[in-house]
C-alpha atoms as a PDB file:
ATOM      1  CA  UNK A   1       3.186  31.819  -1.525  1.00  0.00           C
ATOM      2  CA  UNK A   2       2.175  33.557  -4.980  1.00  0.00           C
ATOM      3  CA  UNK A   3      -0.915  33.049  -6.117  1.00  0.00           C
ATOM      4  CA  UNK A   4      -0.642  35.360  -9.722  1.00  0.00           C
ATOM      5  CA  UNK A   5      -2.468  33.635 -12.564  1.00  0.00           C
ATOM      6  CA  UNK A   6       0.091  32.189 -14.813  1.00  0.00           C
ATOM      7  CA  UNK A   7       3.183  34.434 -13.940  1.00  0.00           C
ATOM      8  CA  UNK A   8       6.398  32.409 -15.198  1.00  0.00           C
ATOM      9  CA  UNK A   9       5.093  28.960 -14.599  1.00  0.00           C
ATOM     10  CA  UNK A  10       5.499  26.697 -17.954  1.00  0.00           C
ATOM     11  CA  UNK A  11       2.053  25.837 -19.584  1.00  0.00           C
ATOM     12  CA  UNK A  12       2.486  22.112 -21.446  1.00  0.00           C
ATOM     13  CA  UNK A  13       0.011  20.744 -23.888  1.00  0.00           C
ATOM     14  CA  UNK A  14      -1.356  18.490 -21.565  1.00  0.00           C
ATOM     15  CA  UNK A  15      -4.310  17.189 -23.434  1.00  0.00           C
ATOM     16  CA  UNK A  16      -2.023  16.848 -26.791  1.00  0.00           C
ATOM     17  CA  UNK A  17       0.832  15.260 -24.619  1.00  0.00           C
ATOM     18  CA  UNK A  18      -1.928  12.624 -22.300  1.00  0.00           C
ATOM     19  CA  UNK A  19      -4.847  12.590 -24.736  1.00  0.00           C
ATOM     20  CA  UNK A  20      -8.279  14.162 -23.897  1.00  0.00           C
ATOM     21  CA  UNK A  21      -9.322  10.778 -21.725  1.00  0.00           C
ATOM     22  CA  UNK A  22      -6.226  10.867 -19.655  1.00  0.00           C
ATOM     23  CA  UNK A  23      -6.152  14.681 -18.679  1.00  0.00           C
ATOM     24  CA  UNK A  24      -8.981  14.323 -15.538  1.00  0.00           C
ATOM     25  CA  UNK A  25      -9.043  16.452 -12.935  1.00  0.00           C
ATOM     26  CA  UNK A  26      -6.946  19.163 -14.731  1.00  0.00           C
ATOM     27  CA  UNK A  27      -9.709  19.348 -17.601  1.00  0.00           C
ATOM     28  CA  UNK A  28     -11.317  21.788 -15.007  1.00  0.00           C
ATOM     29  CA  UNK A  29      -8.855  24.638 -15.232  1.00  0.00           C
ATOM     30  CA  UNK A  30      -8.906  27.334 -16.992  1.00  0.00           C
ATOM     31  CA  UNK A  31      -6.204  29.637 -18.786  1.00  0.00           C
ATOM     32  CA  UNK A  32      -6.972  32.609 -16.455  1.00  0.00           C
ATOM     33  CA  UNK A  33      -7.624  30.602 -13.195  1.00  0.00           C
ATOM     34  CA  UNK A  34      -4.990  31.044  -9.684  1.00  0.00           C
ATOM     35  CA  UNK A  35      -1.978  29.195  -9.879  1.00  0.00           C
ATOM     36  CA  UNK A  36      -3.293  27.146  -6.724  1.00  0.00           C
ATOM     37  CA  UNK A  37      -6.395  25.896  -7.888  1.00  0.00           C
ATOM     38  CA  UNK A  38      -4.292  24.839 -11.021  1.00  0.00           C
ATOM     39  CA  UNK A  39      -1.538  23.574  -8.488  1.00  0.00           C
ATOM     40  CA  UNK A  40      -4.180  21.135  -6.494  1.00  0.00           C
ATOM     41  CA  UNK A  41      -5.902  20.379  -9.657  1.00  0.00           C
ATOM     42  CA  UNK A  42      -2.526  18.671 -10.893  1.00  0.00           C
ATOM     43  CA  UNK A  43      -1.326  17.089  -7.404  1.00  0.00           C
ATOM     44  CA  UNK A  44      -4.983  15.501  -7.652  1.00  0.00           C
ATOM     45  CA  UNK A  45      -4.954  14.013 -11.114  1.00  0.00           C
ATOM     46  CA  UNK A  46      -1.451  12.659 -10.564  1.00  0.00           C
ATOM     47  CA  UNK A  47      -2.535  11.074  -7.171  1.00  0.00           C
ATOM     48  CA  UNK A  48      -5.468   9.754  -8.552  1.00  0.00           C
ATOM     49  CA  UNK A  49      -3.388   8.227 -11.384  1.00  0.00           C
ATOM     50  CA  UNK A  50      -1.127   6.968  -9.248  1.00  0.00           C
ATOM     51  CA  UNK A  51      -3.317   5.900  -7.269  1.00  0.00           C
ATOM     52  CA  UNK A  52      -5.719   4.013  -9.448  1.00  0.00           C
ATOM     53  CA  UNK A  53      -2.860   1.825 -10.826  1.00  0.00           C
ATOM     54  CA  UNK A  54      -1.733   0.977  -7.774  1.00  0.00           C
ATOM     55  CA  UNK A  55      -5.052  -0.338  -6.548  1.00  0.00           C
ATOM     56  CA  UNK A  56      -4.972  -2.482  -9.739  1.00  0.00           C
ATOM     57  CA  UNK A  57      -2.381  -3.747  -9.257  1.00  0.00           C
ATOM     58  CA  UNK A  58      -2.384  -4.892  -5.396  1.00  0.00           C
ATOM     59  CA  UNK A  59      -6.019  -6.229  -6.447  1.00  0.00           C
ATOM     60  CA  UNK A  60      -4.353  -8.169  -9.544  1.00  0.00           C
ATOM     61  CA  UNK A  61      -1.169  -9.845  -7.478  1.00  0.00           C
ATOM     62  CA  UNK A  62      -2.120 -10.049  -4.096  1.00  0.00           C
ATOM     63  CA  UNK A  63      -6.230  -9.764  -4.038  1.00  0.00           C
ATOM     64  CA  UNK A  64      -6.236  -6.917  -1.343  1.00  0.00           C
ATOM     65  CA  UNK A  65      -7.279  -3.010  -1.560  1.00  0.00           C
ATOM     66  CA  UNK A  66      -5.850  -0.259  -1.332  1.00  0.00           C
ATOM     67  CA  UNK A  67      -7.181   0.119   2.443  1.00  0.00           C
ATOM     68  CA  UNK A  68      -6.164  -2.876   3.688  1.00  0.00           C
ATOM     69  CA  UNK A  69      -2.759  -1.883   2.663  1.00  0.00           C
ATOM     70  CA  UNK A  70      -2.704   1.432   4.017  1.00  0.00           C
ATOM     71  CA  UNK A  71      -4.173  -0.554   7.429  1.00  0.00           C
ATOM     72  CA  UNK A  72      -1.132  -2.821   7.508  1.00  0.00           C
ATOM     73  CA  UNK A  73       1.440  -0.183   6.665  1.00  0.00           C
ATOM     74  CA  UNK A  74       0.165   1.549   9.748  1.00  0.00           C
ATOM     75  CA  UNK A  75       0.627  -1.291  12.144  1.00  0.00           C
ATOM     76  CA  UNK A  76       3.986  -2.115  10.481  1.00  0.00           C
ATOM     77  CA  UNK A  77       4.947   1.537  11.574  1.00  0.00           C
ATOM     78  CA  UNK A  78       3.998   0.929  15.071  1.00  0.00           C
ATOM     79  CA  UNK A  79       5.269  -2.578  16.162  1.00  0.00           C
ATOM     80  CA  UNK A  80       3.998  -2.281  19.591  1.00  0.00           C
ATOM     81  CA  UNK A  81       0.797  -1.799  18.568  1.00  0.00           C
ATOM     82  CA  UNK A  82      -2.138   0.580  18.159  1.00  0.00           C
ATOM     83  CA  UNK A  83      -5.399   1.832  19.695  1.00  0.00           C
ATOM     84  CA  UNK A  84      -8.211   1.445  17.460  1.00  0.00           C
ATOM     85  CA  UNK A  85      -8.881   5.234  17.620  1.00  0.00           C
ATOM     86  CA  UNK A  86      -5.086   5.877  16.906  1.00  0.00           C
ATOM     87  CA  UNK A  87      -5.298   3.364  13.841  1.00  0.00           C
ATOM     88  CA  UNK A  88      -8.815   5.075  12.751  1.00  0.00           C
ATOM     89  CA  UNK A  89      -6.817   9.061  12.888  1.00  0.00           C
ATOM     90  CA  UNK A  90      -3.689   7.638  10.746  1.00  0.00           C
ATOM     91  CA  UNK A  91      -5.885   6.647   7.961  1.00  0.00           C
ATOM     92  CA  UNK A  92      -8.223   9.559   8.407  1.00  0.00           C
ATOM     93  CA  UNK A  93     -10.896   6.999   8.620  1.00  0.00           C
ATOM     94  CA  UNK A  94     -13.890   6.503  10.577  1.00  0.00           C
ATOM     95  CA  UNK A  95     -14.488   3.831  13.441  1.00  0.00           C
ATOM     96  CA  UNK A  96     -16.432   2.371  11.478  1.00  0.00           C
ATOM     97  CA  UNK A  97     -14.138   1.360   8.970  1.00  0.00           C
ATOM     98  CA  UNK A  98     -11.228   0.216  10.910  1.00  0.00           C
ATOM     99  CA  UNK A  99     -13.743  -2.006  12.930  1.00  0.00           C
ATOM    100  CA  UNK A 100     -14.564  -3.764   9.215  1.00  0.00           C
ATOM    101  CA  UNK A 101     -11.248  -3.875   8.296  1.00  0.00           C
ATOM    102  CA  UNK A 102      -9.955  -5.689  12.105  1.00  0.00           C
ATOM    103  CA  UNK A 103     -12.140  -7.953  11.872  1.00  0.00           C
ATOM    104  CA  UNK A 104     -11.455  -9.379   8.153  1.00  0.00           C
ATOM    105  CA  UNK A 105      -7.861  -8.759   8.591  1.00  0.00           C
ATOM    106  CA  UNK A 106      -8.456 -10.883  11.972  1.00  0.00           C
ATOM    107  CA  UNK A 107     -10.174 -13.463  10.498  1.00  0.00           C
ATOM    108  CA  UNK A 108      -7.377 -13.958   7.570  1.00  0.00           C
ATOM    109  CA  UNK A 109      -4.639 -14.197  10.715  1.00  0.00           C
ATOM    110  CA  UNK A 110      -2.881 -11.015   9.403  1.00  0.00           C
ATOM    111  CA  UNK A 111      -3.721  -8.731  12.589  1.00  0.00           C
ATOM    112  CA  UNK A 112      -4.271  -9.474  16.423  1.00  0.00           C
ATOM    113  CA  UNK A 113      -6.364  -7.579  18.983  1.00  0.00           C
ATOM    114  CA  UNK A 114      -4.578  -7.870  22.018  1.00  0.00           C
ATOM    115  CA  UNK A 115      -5.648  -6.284  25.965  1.00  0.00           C
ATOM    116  CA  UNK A 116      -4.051  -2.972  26.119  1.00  0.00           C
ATOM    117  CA  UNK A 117      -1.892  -3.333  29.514  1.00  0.00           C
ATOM    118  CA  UNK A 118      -2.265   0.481  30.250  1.00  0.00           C
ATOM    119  CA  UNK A 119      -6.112   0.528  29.444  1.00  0.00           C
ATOM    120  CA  UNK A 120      -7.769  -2.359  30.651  1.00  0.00           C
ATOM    121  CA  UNK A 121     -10.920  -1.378  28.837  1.00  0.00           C
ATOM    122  CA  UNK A 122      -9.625  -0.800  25.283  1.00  0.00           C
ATOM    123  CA  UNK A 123      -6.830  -3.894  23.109  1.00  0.00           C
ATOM    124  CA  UNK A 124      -4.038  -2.708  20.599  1.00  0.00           C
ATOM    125  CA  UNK A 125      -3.970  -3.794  16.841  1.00  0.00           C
ATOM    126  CA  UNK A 126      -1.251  -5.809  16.361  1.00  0.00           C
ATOM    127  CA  UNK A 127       0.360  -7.557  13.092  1.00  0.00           C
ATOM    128  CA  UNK A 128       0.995 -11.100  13.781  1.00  0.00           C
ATOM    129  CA  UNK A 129       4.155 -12.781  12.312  1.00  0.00           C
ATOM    130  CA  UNK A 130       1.907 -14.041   8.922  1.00  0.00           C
ATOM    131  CA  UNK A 131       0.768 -10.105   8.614  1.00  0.00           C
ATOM    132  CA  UNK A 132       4.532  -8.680   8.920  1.00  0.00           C
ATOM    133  CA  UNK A 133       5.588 -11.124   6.416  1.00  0.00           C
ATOM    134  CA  UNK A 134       2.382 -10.488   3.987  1.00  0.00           C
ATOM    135  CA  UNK A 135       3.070  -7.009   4.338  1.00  0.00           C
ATOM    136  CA  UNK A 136       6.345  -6.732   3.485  1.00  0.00           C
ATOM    137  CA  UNK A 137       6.242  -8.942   0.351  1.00  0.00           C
ATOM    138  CA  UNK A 138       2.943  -6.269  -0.998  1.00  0.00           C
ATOM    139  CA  UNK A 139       5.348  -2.932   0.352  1.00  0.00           C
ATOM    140  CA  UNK A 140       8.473  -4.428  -1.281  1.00  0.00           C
ATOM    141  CA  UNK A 141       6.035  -4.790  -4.942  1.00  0.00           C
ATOM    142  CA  UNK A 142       4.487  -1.442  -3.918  1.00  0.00           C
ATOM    143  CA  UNK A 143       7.858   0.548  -3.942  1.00  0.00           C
ATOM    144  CA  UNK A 144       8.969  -1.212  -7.384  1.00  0.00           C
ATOM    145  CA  UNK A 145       5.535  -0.313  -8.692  1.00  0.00           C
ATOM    146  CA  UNK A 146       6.111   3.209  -7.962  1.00  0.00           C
ATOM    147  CA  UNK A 147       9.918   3.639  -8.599  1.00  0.00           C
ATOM    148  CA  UNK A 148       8.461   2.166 -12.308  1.00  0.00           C
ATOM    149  CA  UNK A 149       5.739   4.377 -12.339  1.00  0.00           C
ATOM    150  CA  UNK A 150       7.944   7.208 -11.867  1.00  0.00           C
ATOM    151  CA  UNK A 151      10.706   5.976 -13.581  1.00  0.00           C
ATOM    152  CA  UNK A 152      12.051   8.855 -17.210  1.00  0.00           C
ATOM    153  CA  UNK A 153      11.386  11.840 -14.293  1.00  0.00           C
ATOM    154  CA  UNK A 154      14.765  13.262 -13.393  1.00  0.00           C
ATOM    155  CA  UNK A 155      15.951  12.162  -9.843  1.00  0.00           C
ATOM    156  CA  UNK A 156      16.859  15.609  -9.496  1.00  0.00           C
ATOM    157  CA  UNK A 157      13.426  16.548 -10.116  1.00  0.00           C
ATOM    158  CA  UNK A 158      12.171  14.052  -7.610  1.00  0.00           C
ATOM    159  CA  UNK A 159      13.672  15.780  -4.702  1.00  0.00           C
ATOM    160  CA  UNK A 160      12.981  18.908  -5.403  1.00  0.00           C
ATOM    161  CA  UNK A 161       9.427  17.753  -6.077  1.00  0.00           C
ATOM    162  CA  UNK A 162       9.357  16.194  -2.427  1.00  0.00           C
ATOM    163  CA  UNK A 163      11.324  19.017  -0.914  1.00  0.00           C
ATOM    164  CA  UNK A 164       8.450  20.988  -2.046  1.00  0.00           C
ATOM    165  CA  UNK A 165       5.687  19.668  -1.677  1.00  0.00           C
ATOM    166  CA  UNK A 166       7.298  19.310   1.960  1.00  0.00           C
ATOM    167  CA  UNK A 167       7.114  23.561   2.310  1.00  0.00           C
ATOM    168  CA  UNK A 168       3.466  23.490   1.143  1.00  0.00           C
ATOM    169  CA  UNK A 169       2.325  20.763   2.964  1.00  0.00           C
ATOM    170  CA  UNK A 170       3.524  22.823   6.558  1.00  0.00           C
ATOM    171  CA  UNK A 171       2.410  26.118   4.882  1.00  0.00           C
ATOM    172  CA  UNK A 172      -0.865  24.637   4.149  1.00  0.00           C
ATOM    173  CA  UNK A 173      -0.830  23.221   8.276  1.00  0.00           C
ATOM    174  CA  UNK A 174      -0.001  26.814   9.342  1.00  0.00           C
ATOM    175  CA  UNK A 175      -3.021  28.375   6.859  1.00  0.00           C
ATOM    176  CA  UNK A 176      -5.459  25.952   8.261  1.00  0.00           C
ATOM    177  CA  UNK A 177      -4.558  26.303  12.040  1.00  0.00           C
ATOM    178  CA  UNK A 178      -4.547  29.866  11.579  1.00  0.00           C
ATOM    179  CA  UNK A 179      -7.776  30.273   9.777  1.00  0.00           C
ATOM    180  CA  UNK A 180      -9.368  27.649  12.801  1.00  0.00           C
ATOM    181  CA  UNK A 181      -7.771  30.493  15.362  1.00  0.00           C
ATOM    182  CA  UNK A 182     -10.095  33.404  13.813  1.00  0.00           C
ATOM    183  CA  UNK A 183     -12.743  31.263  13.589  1.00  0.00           C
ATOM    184  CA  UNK A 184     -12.342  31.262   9.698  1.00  0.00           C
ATOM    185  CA  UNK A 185     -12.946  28.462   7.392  1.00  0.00           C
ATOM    186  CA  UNK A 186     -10.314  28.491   4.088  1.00  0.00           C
END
């Protein structure tokens, strides 16, 4: 992947075209900096952007966070069911945190613990029929949000964007597990 300052990429106004209080993350590069750190400078600021309205708005219509979302989505994913420790890696969370979020998601009848017939000693996470039918009302809103959100970029645009983002998200996999093979942090 090239790395060269500026080479042919197209600079836009950004602060004339957002305004000075919308530009974020991206206020932090510079003219002369590497075209990565100015590549995950702008993935951040529109992921934060993105994400920030979308917390607004699932605490505005349906009164839940952004985590307790992501929680359900998981469990939606995996109908039979999930190991706390499995649920805790898919949202790159701690423990901790999933533990919280079970037991208020428990307690509002959206998720079940139920014994784990192959581990007697752990239970699975499990949506219950109120929690698959909560969740796919707030996903269905969630995917309008976003097609509006993103709604004036080109479609054609869109995929390439994904396709992408695809190559440099297993690039950056291969960089990482490679640097953790020499013993090298990135």
């Amino acid at each position: 992947m090239n790395d060269a300052p500026e080479a042919a990429a197209i600079e836009l106004d950004l602060p004339r075209l957002l305004g000075d209080d919308q530009i974020g993350h991206e206020a932090r590069a510079a003219s002369g900096d590497r075209l990565s750190l100015k590549v995950w400078l702008r993935l951040l600021a529109c992921s934060t952007q993105i994400e920030t309205e979308i917390r607004k708005r699932l605490r505005a219509r349906f009164g839940i966070t952004l985590a307790r979302f992501d929680y359900l989505a998981q469990l939606h994913r995996h109908p039979q069911g999930l190991r706390m420790n499995m649920l805790s890696r898919y949202l790159m969370v701690t423990g901790g945190n999933v533990t919280g979020l079970t037991d208020e998601l428990e307690r509002d009848g959206l998720v079940t613990r139920e014994d784990d017939p192959s581990d007697r000693r752990s239970f699975r996470l499990r949506l219950t029929d109120a929690g698959r039918q909560a969740f796919e009302t707030i996903a269905a809103a969630h995917e309008a949000w976003l097609v509006e959100l993103c709604a004036g970029v080109d479609g054609a645009l869109l995929e390439a964007l994904y396709e992408h983002l695809g190559q440099l998200r297993v690039q950056l996999a291969h960089n990482v597990a490679a640097a953790n093979e020499r013993g090298a942090s990135l």
